[in-house]
Each structure stands twice: as C-alpha cells, then as structure tokens.
Protein backbone atom coordinates (compact mmCIF):
# COMPACT_ATOMS: atom_id res chain seq x y z
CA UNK A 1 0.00 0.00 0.00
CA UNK A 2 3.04 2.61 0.47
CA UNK A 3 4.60 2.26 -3.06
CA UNK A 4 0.94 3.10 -4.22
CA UNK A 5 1.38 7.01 -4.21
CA UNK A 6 5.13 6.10 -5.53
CA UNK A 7 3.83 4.28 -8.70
CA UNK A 8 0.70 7.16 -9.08
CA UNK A 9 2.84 9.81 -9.35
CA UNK A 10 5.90 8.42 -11.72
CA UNK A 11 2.93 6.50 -13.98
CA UNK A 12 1.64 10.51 -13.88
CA UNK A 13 5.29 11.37 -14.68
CA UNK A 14 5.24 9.38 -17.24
CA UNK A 15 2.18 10.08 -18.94
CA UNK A 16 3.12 13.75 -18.73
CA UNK A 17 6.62 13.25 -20.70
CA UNK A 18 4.75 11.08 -23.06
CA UNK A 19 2.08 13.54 -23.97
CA UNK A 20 4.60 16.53 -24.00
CA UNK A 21 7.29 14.46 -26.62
CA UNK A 22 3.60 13.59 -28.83
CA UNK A 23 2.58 17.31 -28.83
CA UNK A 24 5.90 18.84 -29.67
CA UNK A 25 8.11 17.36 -33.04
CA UNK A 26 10.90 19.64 -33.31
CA UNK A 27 13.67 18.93 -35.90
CA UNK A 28 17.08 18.71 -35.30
CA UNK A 29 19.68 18.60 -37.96
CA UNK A 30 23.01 18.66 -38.60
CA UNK A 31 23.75 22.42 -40.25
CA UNK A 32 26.26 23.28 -41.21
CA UNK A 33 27.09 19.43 -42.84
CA UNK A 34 28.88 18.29 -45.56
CA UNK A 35 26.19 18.38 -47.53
CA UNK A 36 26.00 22.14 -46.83
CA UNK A 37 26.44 24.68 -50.04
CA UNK A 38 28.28 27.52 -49.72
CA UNK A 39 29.30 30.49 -51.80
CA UNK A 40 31.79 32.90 -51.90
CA UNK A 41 32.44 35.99 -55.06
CA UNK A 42 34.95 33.31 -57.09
CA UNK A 43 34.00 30.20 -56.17
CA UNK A 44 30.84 27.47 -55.19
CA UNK A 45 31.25 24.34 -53.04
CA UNK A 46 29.63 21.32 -50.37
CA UNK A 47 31.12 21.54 -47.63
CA UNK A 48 31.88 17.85 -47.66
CA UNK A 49 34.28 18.68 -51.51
CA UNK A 50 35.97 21.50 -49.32
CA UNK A 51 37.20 19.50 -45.91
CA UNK A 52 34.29 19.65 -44.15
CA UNK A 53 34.61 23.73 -44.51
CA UNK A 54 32.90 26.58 -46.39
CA UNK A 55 33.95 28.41 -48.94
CA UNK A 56 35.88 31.73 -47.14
CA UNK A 57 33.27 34.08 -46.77
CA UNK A 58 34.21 38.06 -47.48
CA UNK A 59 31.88 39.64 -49.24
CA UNK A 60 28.64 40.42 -48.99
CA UNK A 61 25.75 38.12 -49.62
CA UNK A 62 28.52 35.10 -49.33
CA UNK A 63 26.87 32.36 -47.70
CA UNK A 64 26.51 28.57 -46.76
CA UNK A 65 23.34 27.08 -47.25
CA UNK A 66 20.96 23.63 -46.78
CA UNK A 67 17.31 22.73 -47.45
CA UNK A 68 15.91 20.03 -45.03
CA UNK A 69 12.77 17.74 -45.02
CA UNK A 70 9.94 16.13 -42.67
CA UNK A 71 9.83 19.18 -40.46
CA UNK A 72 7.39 20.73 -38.60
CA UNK A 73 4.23 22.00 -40.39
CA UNK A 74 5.23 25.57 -38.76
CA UNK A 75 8.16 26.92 -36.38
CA UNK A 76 8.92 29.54 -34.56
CA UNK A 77 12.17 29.31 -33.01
CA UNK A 78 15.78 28.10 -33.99
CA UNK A 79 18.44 26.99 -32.14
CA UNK A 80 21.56 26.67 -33.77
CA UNK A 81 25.72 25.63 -32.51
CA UNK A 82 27.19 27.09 -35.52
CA UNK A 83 31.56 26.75 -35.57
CA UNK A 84 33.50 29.10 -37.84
CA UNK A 85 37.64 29.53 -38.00
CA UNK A 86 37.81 33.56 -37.65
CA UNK A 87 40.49 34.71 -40.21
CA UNK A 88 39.45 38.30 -40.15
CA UNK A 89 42.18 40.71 -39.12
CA UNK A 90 44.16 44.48 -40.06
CA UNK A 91 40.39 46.33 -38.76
CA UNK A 92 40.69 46.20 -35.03
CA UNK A 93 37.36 46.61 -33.63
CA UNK A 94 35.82 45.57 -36.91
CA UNK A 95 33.13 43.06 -36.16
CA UNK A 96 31.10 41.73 -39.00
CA UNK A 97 27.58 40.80 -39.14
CA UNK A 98 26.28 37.19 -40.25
CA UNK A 99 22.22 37.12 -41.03
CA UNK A 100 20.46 33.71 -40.55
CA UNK A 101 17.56 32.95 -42.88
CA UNK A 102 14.85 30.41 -42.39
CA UNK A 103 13.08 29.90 -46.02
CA UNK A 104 14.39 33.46 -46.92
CA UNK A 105 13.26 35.24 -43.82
CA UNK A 106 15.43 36.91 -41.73
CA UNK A 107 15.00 35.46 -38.40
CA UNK A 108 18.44 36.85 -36.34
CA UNK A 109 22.29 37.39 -36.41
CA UNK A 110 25.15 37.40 -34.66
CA UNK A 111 28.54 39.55 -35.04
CA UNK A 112 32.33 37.40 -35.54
CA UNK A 113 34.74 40.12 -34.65
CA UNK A 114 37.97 40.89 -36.27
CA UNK A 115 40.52 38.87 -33.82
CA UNK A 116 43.57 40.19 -36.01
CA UNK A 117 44.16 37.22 -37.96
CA UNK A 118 44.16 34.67 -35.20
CA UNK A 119 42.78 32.24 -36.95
CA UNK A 120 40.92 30.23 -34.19
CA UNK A 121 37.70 28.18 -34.26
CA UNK A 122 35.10 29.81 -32.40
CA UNK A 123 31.84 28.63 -31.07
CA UNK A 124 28.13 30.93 -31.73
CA UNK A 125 25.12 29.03 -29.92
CA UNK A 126 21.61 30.30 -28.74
CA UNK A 127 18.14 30.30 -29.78
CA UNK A 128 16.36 33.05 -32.10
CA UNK A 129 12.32 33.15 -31.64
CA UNK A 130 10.46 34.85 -34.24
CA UNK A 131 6.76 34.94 -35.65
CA UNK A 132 5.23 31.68 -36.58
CA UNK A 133 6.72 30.45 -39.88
CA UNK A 134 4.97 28.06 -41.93
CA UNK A 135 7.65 25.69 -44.16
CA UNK A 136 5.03 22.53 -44.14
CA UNK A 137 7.58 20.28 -43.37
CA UNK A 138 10.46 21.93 -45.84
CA UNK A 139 12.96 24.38 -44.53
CA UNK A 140 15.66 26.23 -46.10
CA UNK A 141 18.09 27.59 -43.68
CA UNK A 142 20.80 29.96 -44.46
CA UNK A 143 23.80 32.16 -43.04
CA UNK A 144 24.90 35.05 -45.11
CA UNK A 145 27.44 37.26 -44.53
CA UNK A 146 26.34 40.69 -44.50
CA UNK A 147 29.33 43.26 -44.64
CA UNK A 148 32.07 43.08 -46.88
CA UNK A 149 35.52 42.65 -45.20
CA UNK A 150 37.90 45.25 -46.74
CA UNK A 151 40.49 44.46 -49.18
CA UNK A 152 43.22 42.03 -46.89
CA UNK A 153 40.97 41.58 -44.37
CA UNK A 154 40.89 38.27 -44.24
CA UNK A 155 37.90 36.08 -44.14
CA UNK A 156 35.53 33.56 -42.08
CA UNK A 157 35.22 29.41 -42.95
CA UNK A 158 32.28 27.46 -41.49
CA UNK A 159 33.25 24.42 -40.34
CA UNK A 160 31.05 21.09 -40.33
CA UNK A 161 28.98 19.73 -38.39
CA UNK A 162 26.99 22.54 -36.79
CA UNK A 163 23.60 22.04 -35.36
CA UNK A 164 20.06 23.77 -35.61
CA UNK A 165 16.94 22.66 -34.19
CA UNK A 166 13.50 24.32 -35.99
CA UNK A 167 11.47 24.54 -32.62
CA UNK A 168 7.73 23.37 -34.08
CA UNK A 169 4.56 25.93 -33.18
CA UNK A 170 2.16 23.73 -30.75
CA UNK A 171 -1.29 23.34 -32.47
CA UNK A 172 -4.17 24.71 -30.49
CA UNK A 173 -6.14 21.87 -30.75
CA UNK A 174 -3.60 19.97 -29.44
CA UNK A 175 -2.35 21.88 -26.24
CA UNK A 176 -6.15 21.80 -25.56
CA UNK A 177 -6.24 18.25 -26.27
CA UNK A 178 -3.25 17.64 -23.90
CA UNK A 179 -4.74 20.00 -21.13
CA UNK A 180 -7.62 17.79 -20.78
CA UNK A 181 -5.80 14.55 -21.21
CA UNK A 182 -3.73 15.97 -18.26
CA UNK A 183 -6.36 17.46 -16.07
CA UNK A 184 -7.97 14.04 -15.99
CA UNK A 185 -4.97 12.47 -15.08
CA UNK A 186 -4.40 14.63 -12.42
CA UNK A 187 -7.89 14.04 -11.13
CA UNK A 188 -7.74 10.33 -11.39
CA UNK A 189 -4.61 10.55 -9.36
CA UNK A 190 -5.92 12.80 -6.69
CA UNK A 191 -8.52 10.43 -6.20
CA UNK A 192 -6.88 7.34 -5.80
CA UNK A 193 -4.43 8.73 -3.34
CA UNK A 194 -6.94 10.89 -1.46
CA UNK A 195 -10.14 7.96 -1.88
C-alpha cells in the first residue's frame, strides 16, 4: 500500500513526458554538414568537396546554405551551434555581421569580430524566436554574410557539423487536447491517493 502514491505519481510522470514528446516534433539537424552549399564571389562548393569547410566568406551576400525535409508544419524558433575559424584581421574593432535565414526570412544574427588574424575556431550558440513560420515540413536555412571585409581583411570558414533545431509551433487543438488529457490524469490521481 506505500509504493501506491510512488507508482501514481511516476505513472503521472510518465504520462506527462509522453504527452509533451507527442505534442511537440521539433527537428534537429546537422547544419552546417557536408552536404552544406556555400558560396563565396569566385568560387561554389559542399562543404563535404571542401574538408568539411565553407567556402571563405568576405563579401557580402557570401553564404553557406541547406534545405531540409519532414519538419514541422510551422516553427517559430531556432536553435543553432554554428563553428566558424575567424580569419578576419588588419580592422581592429571591426566586427562583422552574419544574417540567418529560415526559407528566406530573416530570423536573427550574430557579429564574428575581427581577432587580427588569429585564426581560431570559435563557437556561436543560442536560440532566435520569431513569428510563426509556416515551411510545411520543408525548410531552407541559411547564413549570409552581411558586410564586406575590406580588401586584406581576411575572411571567415564554417566548419562542419553545426547544429540547428526548428522549434515546431504547438497546435491549439492539441495543447487543448493535452490540457484535458492531463487534467484528468491529475484528477484520477488525486482520487486514488486521497479515496
């Protein structure tokens, strides 16, 4: 009779985890990956041709690139664990803006300073929320490089594997489906430890 409340609440645990991993799908994918495309002004390359690495990137509107299937129906977050070697250098202060794109929309960016040539691998993780986007299921993600570095300057090289996970948009129906589900569960609980 002890281990009763026990077993209630982890079966509740459990139903709980269950119904949260059924309402939410989120993607996760490997981005930047070999099979990444990337651009630069003189030349076009997979990642996986180039060393697991990008083209350099120095000029505006360079970028690396993937499309990915079996998402979400709509998103509206990403969080990404991008790696890049930072060649940039002779503009101290300089930092340069890259612009992330979900299926051509901006959805945020993040600065890579000039380190003066250093030429170390450096790490740019966290999560960008935005307005629901609907991709139904296909999603083009993107990183383009939005200044151009001056003459010298040096450059930026993504470096495979990165990661990005397209955070799915929770139907209404079914966070009101799994509010029930979970009041009643709660309920039944209540009951058979308090009854």
């Amino acid at each position: 009779m002890k281990d009763q409340p026990a077993r209630a609440m982890f079966l509740m645990a459990t139903i709980l985890f269950l119904a949260l991993e059924v309402a939410h799908a989120d993607l996760s994918v490997t981005f930047p990956s070999d099979n990444s495309f990337s651009c630069n002004a003189n030349v076009c390359t997979f990642l996986g041709s180039n060393f697991s690495q990008s083209a350099p990137l120095f000029t505006a509107g360079d970028f690396v690139s993937e499309v990915f299937i079996n998402g979400p129906t709509s998103i509206a977050a990403l969080q990404y664990d991008f790696f890049l070697n930072d060649n940039l250098g002779g503009n101290p202060g300089a930092s340069y803006e890259n612009d992330v794109y979900v299926n051509s929309t901006l959805v945020g960016n993040f600065l890579v300073a000039d380190c003066g040539y250093c030429g170390t691998t450096q790490e740019y993780k966290g999560t960008f929320t935005f307005p629901s986007l609907v991709g139904n299921g296909t999603y083009s993600l993107a990183i383009v490089l939005l200044d151009t570095v001056p003459l010298g300057g040096g450059n930026e090289v993504y470096l495979a594997p990165g990661s990005a996970t397209l955070v799915e948009v929770p139907e209404p129906s079914s966070l009101l489906l799994l509010g029930a589900g979970l009041v009643g569960t709660f309920g039944a609980v209540r009951r058979k430890l308090l009854g």
